[in-house]
Protein backbone atom coordinates (compact mmCIF):
# COMPACT_ATOMS: atom_id res chain seq x y z
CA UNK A 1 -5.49 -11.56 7.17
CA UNK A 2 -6.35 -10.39 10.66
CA UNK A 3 -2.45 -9.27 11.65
CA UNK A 4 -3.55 -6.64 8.79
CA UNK A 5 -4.93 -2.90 10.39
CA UNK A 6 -7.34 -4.96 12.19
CA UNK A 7 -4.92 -7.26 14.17
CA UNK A 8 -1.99 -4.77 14.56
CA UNK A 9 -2.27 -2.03 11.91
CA UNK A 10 -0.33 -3.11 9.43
CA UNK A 11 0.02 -4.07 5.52
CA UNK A 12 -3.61 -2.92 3.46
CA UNK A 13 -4.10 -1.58 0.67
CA UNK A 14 -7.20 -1.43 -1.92
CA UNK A 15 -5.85 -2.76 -4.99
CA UNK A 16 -3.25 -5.08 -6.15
CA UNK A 17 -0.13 -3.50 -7.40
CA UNK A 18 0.83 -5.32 -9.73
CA UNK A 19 1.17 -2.71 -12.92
CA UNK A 20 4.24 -3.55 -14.78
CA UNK A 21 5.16 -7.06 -13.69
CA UNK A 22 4.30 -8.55 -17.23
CA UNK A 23 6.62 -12.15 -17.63
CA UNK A 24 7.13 -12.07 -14.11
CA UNK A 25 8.03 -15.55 -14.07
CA UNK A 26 10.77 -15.47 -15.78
CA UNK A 27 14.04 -14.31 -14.36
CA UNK A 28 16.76 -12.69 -17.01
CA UNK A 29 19.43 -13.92 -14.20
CA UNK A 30 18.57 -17.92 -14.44
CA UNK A 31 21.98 -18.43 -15.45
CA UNK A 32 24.85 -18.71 -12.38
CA UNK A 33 23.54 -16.95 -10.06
CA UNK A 34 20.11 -19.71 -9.95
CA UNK A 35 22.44 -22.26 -9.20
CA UNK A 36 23.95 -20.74 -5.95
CA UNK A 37 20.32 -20.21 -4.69
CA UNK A 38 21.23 -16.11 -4.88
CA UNK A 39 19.62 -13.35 -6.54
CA UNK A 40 16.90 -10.62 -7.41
CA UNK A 41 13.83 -11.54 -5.05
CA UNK A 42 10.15 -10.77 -4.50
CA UNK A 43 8.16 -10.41 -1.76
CA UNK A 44 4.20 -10.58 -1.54
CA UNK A 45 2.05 -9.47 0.82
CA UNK A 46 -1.05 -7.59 2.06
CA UNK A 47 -0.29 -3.92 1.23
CA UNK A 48 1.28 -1.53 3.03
CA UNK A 49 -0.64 1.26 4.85
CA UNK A 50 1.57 3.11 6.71
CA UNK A 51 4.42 2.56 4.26
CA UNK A 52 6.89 1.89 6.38
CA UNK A 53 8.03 -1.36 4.39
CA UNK A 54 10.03 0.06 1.42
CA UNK A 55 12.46 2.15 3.23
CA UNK A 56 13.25 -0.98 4.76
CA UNK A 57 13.41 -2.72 1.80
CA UNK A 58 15.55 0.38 0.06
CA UNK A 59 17.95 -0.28 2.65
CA UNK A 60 18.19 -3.73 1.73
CA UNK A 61 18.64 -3.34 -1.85
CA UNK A 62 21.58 -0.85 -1.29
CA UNK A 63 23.37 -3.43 1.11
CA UNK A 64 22.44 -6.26 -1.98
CA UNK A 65 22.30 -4.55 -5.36
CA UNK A 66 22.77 -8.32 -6.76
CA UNK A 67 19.68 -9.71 -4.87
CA UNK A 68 17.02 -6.80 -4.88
CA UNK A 69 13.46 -6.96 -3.52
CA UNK A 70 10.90 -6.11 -5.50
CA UNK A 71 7.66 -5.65 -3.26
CA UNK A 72 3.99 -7.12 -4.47
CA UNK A 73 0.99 -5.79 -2.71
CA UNK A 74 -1.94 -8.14 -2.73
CA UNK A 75 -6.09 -6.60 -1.85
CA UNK A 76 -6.61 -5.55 1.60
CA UNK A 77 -9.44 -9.07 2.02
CA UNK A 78 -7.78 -12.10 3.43
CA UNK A 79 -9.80 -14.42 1.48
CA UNK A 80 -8.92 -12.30 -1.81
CA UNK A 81 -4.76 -12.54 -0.69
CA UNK A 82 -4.84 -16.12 0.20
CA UNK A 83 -7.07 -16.98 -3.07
CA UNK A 84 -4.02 -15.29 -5.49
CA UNK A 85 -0.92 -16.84 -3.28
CA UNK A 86 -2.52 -19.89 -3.67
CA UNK A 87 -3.53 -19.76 -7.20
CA UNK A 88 0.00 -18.76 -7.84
CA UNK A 89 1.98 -21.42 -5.52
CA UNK A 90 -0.32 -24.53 -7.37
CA UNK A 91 0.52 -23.13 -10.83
CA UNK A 92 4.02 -23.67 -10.05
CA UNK A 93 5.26 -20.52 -11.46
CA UNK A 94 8.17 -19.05 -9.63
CA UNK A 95 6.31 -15.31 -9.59
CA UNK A 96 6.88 -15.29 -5.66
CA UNK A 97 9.80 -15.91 -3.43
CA UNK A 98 9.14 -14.81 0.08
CA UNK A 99 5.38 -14.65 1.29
CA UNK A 100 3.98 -13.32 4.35
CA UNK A 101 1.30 -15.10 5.37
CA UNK A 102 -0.99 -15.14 7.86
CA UNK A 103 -0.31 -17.46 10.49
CA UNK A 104 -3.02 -19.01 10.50
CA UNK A 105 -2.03 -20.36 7.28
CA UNK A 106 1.14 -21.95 8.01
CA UNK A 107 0.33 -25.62 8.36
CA UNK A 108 -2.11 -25.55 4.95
CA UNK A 109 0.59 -24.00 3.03
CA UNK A 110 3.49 -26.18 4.64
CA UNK A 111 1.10 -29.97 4.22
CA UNK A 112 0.13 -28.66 0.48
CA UNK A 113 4.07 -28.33 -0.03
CA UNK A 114 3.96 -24.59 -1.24
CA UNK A 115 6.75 -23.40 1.58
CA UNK A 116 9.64 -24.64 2.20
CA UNK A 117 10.76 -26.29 5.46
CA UNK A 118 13.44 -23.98 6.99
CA UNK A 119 17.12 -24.66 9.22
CA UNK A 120 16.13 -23.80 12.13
CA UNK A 121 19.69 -23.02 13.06
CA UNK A 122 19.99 -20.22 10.31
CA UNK A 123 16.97 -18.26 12.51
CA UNK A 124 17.79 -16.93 16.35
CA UNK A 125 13.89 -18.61 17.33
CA UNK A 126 15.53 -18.35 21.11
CA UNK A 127 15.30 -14.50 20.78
CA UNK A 128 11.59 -13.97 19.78
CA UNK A 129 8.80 -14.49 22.15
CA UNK A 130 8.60 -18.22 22.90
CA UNK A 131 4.69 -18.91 21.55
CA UNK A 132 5.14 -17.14 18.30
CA UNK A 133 7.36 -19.74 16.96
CA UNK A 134 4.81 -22.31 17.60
CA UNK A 135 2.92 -20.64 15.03
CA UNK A 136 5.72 -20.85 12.07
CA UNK A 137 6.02 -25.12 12.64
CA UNK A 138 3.96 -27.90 11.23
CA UNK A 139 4.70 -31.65 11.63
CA UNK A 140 7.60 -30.80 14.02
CA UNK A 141 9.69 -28.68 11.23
CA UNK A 142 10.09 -25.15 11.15
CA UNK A 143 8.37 -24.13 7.63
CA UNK A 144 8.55 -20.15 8.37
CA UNK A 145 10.13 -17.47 10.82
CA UNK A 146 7.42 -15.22 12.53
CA UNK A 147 7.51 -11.62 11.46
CA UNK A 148 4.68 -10.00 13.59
CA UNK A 149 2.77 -11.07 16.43
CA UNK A 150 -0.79 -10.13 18.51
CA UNK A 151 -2.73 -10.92 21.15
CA UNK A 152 -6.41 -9.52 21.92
CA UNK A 153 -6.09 -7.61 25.11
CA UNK A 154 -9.55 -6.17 27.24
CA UNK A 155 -9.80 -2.25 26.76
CA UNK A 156 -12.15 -0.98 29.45
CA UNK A 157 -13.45 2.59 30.51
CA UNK A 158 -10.77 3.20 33.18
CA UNK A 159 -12.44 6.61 34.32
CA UNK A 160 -16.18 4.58 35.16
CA UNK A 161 -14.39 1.93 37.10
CA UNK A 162 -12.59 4.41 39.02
CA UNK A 163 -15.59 6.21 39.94
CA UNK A 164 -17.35 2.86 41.08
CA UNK A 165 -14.29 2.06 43.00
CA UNK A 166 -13.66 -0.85 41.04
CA UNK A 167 -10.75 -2.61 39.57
CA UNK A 168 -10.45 -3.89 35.94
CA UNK A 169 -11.91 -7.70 36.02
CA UNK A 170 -9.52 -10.82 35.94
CA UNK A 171 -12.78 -13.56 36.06
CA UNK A 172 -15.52 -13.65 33.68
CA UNK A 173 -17.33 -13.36 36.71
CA UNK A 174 -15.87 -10.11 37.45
CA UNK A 175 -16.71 -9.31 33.97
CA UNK A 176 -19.98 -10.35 33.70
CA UNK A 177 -21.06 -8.64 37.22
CA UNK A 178 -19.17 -5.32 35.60
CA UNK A 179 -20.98 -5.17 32.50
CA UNK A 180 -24.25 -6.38 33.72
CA UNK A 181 -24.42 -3.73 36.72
CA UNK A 182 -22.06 -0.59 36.05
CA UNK A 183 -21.98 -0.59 31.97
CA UNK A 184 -25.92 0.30 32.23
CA UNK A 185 -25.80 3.15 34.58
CA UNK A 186 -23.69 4.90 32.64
CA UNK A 187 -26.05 4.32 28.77
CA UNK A 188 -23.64 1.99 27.80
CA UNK A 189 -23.26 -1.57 26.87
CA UNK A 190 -21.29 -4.23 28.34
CA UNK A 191 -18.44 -5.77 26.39
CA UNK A 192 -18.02 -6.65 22.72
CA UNK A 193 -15.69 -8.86 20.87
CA UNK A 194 -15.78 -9.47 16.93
CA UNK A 195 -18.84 -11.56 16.85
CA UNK A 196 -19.60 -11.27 13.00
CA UNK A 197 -19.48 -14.72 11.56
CA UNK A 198 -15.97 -14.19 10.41
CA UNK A 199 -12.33 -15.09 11.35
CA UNK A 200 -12.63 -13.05 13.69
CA UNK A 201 -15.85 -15.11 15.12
CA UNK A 202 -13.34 -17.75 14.75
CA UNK A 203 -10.59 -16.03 17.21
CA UNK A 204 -13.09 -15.12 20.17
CA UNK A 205 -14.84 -18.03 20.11
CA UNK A 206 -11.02 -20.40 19.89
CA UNK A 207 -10.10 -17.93 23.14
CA UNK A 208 -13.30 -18.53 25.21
CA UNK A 209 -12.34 -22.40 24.63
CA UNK A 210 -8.94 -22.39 25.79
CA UNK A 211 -9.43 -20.10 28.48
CA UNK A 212 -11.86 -22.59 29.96
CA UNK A 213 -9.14 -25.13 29.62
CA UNK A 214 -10.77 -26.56 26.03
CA UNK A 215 -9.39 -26.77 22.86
CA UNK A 216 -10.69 -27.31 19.38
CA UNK A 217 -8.20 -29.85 17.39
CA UNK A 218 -5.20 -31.59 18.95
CA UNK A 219 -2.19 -29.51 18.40
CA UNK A 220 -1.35 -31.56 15.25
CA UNK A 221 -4.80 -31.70 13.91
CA UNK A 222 -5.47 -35.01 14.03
CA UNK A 223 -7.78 -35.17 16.33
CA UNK A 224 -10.58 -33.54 17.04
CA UNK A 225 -11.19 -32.26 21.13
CA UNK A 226 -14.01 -29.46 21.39
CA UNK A 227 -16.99 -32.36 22.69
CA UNK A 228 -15.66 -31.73 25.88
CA UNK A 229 -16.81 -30.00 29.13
CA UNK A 230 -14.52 -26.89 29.00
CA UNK A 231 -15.32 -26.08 25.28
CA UNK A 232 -18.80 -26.08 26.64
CA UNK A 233 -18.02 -24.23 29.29
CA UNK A 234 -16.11 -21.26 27.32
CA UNK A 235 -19.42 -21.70 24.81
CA UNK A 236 -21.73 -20.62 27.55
CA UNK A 237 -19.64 -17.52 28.54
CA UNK A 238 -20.51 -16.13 25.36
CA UNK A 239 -24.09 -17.19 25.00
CA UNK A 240 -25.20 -16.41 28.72
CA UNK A 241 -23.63 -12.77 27.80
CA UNK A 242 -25.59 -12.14 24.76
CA UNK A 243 -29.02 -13.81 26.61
CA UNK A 244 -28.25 -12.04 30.04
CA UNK A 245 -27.91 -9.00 28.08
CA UNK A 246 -23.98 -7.86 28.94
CA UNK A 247 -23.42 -8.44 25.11
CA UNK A 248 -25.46 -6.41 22.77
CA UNK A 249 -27.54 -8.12 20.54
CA UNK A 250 -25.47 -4.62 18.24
CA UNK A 251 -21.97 -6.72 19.16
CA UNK A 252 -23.31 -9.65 16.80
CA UNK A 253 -22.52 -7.41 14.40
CA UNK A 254 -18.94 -6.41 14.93
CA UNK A 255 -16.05 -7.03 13.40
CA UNK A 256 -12.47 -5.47 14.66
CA UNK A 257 -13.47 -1.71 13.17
CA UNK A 258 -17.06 -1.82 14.27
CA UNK A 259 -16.42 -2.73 17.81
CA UNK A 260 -13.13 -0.23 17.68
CA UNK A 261 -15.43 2.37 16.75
CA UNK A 262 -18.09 1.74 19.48
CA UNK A 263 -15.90 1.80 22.38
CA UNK A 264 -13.94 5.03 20.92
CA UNK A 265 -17.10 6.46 20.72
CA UNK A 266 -18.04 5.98 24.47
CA UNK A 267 -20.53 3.36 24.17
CA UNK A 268 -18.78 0.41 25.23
CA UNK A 269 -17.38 -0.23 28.97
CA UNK A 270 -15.22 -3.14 27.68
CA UNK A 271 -13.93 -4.31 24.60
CA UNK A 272 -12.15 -7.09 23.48
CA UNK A 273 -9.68 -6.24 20.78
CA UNK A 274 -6.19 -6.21 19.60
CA UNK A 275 -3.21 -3.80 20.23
CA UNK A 276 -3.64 -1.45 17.45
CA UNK A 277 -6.90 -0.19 19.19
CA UNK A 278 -4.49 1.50 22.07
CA UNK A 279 -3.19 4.35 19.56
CA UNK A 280 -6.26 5.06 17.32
CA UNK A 281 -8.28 5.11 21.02
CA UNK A 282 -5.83 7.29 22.97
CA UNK A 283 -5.65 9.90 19.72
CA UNK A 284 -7.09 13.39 19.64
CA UNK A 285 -10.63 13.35 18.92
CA UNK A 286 -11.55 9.91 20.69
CA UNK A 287 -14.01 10.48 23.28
CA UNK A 288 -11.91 7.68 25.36
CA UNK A 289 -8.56 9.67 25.21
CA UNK A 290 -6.98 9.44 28.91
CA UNK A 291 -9.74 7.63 29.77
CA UNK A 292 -9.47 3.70 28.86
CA UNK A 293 -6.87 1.36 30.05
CA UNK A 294 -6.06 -2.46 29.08
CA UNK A 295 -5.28 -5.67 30.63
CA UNK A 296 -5.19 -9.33 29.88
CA UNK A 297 -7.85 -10.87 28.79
CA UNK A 298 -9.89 -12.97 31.81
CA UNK A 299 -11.07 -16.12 32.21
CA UNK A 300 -13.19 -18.29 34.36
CA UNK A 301 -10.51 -18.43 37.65
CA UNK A 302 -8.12 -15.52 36.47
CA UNK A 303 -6.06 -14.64 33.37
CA UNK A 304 -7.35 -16.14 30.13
CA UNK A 305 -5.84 -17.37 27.13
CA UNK A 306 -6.10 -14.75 23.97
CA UNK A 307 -5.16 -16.25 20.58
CA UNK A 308 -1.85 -15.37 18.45
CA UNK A 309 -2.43 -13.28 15.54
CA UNK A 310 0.45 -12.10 13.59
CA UNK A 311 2.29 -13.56 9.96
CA UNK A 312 4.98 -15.52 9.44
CA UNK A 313 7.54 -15.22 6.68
CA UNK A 314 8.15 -18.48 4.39
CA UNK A 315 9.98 -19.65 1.04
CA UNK A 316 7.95 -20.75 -1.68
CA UNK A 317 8.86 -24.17 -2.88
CA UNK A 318 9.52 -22.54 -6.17
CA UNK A 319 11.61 -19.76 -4.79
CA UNK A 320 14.85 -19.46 -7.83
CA UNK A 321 17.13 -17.71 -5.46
CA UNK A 322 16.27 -19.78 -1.08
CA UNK A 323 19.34 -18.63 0.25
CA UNK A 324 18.79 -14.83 -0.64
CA UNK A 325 15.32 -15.33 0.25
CA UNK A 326 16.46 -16.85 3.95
CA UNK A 327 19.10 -13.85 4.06
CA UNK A 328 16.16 -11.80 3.66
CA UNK A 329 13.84 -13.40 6.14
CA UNK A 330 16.85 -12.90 8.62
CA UNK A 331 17.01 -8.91 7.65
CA UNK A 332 13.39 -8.51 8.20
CA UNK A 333 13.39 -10.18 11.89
CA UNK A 334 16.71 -8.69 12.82
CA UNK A 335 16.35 -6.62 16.12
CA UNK A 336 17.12 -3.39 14.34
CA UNK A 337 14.22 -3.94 11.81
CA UNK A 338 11.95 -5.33 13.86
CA UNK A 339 11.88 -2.44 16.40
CA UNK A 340 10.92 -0.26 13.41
CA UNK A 341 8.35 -2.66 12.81
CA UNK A 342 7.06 -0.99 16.05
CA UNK A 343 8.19 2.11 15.50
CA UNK A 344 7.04 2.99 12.22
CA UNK A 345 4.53 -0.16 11.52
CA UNK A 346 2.72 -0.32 14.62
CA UNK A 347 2.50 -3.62 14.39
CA UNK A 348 3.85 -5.49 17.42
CA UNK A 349 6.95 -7.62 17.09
CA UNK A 350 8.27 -10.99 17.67
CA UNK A 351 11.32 -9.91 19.32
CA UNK A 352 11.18 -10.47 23.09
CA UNK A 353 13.97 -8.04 24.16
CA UNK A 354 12.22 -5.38 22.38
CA UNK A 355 9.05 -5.62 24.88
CA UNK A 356 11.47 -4.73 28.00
CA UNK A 357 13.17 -1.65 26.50
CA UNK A 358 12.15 1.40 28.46
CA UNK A 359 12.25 3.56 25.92
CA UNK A 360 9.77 1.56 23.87
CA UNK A 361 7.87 0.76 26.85
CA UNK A 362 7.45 5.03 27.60
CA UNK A 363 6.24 5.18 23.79
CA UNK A 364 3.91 2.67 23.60
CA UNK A 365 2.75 1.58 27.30
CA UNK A 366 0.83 -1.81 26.44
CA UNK A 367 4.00 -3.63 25.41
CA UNK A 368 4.48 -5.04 29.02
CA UNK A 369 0.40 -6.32 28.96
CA UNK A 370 0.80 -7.38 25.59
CA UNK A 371 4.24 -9.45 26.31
CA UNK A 372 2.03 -10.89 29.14
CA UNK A 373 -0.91 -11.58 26.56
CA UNK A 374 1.51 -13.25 24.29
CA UNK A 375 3.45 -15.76 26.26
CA UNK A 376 0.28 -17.63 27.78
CA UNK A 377 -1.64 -17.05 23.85
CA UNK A 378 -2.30 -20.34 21.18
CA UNK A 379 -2.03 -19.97 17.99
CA UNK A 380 -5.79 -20.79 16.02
CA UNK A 381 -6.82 -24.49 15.30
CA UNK A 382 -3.92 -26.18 13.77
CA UNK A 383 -4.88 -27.99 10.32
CA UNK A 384 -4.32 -28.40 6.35
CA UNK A 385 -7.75 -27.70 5.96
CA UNK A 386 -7.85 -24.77 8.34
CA UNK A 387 -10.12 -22.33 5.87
CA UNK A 388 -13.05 -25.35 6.39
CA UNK A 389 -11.95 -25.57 10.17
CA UNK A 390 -13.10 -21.93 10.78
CA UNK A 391 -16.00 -21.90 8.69
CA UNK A 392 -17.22 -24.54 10.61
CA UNK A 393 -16.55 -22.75 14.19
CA UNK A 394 -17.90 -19.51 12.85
CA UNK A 395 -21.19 -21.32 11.67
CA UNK A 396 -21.56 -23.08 14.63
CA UNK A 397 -20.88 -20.10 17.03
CA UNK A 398 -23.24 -18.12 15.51
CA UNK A 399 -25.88 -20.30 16.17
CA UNK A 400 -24.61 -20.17 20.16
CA UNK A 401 -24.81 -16.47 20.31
CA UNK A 402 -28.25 -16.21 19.01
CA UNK A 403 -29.22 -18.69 21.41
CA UNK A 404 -30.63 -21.05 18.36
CA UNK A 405 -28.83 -24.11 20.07
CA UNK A 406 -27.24 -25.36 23.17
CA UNK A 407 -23.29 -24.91 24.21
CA UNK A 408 -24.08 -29.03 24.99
CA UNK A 409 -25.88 -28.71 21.17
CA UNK A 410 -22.82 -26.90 19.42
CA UNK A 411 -19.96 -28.80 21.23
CA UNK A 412 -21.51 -32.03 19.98
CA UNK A 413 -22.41 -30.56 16.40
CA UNK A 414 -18.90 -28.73 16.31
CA UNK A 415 -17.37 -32.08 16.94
CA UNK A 416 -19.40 -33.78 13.86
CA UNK A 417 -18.30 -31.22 11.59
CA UNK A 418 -15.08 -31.26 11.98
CA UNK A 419 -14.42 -34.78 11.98
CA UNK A 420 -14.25 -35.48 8.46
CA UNK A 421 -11.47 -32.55 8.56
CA UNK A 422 -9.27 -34.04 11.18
CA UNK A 423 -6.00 -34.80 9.58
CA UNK A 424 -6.68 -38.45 10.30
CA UNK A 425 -10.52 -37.64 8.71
């Protein structure tokens, strides 16, 4: 669940806490308040690292002694929390009400009928960042409310392009010249993204499509689009770095800490990443303190297109008490909670008003590149049978990057792959 540490900083922890929550599934209060849809609730999600979630959940149970939260922390591994949501959503057992979920999940959870669909005139969607919303629909209905967005950004030594009397890139061919040329007079390497075959695979490679103008699936998933010259085209950006030696054959190796660690270590010049890397870089001890900067991500012509991370919040379809669980999704994405979402979270919110605050902006000086990085971001590969979807890109990829076949070879093979997963395979 990359809008975990790794996509934001937020919700990990190394066990499930689930000590003392014997007959979960059944509620003492089944009785009247059941039947107005109100009452005692419980959220799940990935756990909580910096602990800023139950004082805001404290507050909410003193506002709503009838309808308290009781908070379930799931394993820090994505496949591990979706596994146990899902286990517990087809059992039909009522154990969860409100899940946070990655959003990448959205449209399997929403086509399996585990969450809810949602009024979409109970949520302000008109206040939050316009993309993020995108990433809480499936079929045209609104099935969750987003809760916390990301966008990769491109961290790069700002002190070594100074000194060459450059400016940070805004092509690939910027990049590419940069990395090829400057990164090596100074012992380090060139750029690095999360190239491990992983989600995160999945992420870099879905960006380097759609900056070139590709895509993967049709938004709905029905169709499948990546035979096509641009998806080629965003293909070869990555394999002509790793064969023309501005991506370290090292870099294959990285997921979001590994390549974190390398460029706040001084050995990267640029570094593809998300927002979380901006605090953990510019802290004492970092050999990059005072010394990086970030921009948008680049593409072929200019800007490029970075990919929405983030969760959503949803009601399970076996939620006993919806409309608490809706007041609750309305609490958490209120602008007074979602600014401590920032504040004490570091995780970056869905709130749009929130990026233009001067205040916030002096404490955390990425929001206005991030805000930038977020309105022209897509979310992942919409589909039912997304899980399969990215094991397919990640497999495929791989094979790109160590130049074992073709951008032509993987396009075409990509295509084949996914076909019988196409909502109308």
């Amino acid at each position: 669940m990359r809008w975990t540490r790794a996509a934001g900083r937020a919700l990990l922890v190394a066990a499930v806490v689930l000590a003392g929550y014997a007959g979960f599934g059944v509620r003492s209060d089944a009785g009247a308040a059941a039947s107005t849809g109100r009452g005692p609730l419980t959220l799940v999600t990935a756990g909580d690292l910096t602990d800023y979630l139950p004082p805001l959940l404290d507050d909410w149970n003193e506002a709503h002694p009838g309808e308290r939260v009781t908070l379930v922390e799931l394993p820090d591994s994505a496949d591990e929390t979706r596994a146990q949501m899902i286990s517990e959503l087809r059992s039909g057992r009522d154990r969860f009400d409100v899940l946070n979920i990655d959003v990448a999940w959205t449209s399997e959870f929403a086509a399996a009928g585990w969450i809810a669909p949602l009024d979409r005139g109970r949520f302000p969607l008109d206040a939050f960042l316009r993309p993020v919303v995108d990433t809480a629909t499936f079929d045209g209905r609104l099935y969750a409310v987003p809760y916390v967005t990301n966008a990769g950004l491109l961290y790069y030594r700002k002190d070594i392009l100074d000194q060459e009397g450059e400016q940070p890139p805004r092509t690939w061919a910027e990049l590419a010249r940069q990395a090829r040329t400057i990164a090596p007079k100074y012992g380090l390497d060139g750029y690095a993204g999360q190239f491990l075959p992983y989600e995160g695979l999945t992420v870099n490679v879905t960006e380097a499509v759609h900056s070139a103008g590709g895509s993967i699936l049709r938004d709905d998933g029905a169709r499948v689009t990546v035979d096509s010259a641009a998806a080629r085209t965003g293909l070869r950006f990555l394999a002509d770095g790793v064969r023309d030696g501005w991506i370290s054959r090292d870099a294959l190796g990285y997921k979001e800490e590994e390549s974190r660690q390398a460029f706040q270590d001084g050995r990267l010049l640029f570094l593809r990443n998300w927002p979380y890397v901006y605090a953990d870089a510019g802290a004492s001890g970092s050999k990059v303190a005072g010394r990086f900067g970030a921009v948008p991500l680049p593409g072929p012509d200019g800007p490029g297109t970075s990919v929405l991370g983030g969760s959503d919040l949803a009601v399970s379809s076996h939620a006993r008490h919806p409309a608490s669980a809706a007041d609750l999704i309305s609490y958490l994405t209120s602008e007074r909670v979602q600014r401590q979402v920032l504040t004490k979270g570091s995780l970056p919110p869905v709130r749009a008003a929130l990026y233009e605050d001067p205040e916030l902006v002096r404490a955390y000086p990425y929001l206005p590149t991030l805000r930038q990085s977020v309105l022209s971001a897509v979310p992942r590969p919409k589909s039912p049978r997304y899980d399969q979807v990215s094991l397919a890109v990640q497999a495929v990829a791989q094979d790109v990057m160590a130049l074992r076949q073709t951008p032509e070879q993987a396009a075409a093979r990509l295509a084949r792959e996914l076909g019988p997963l196409s909502r109308r395979g």
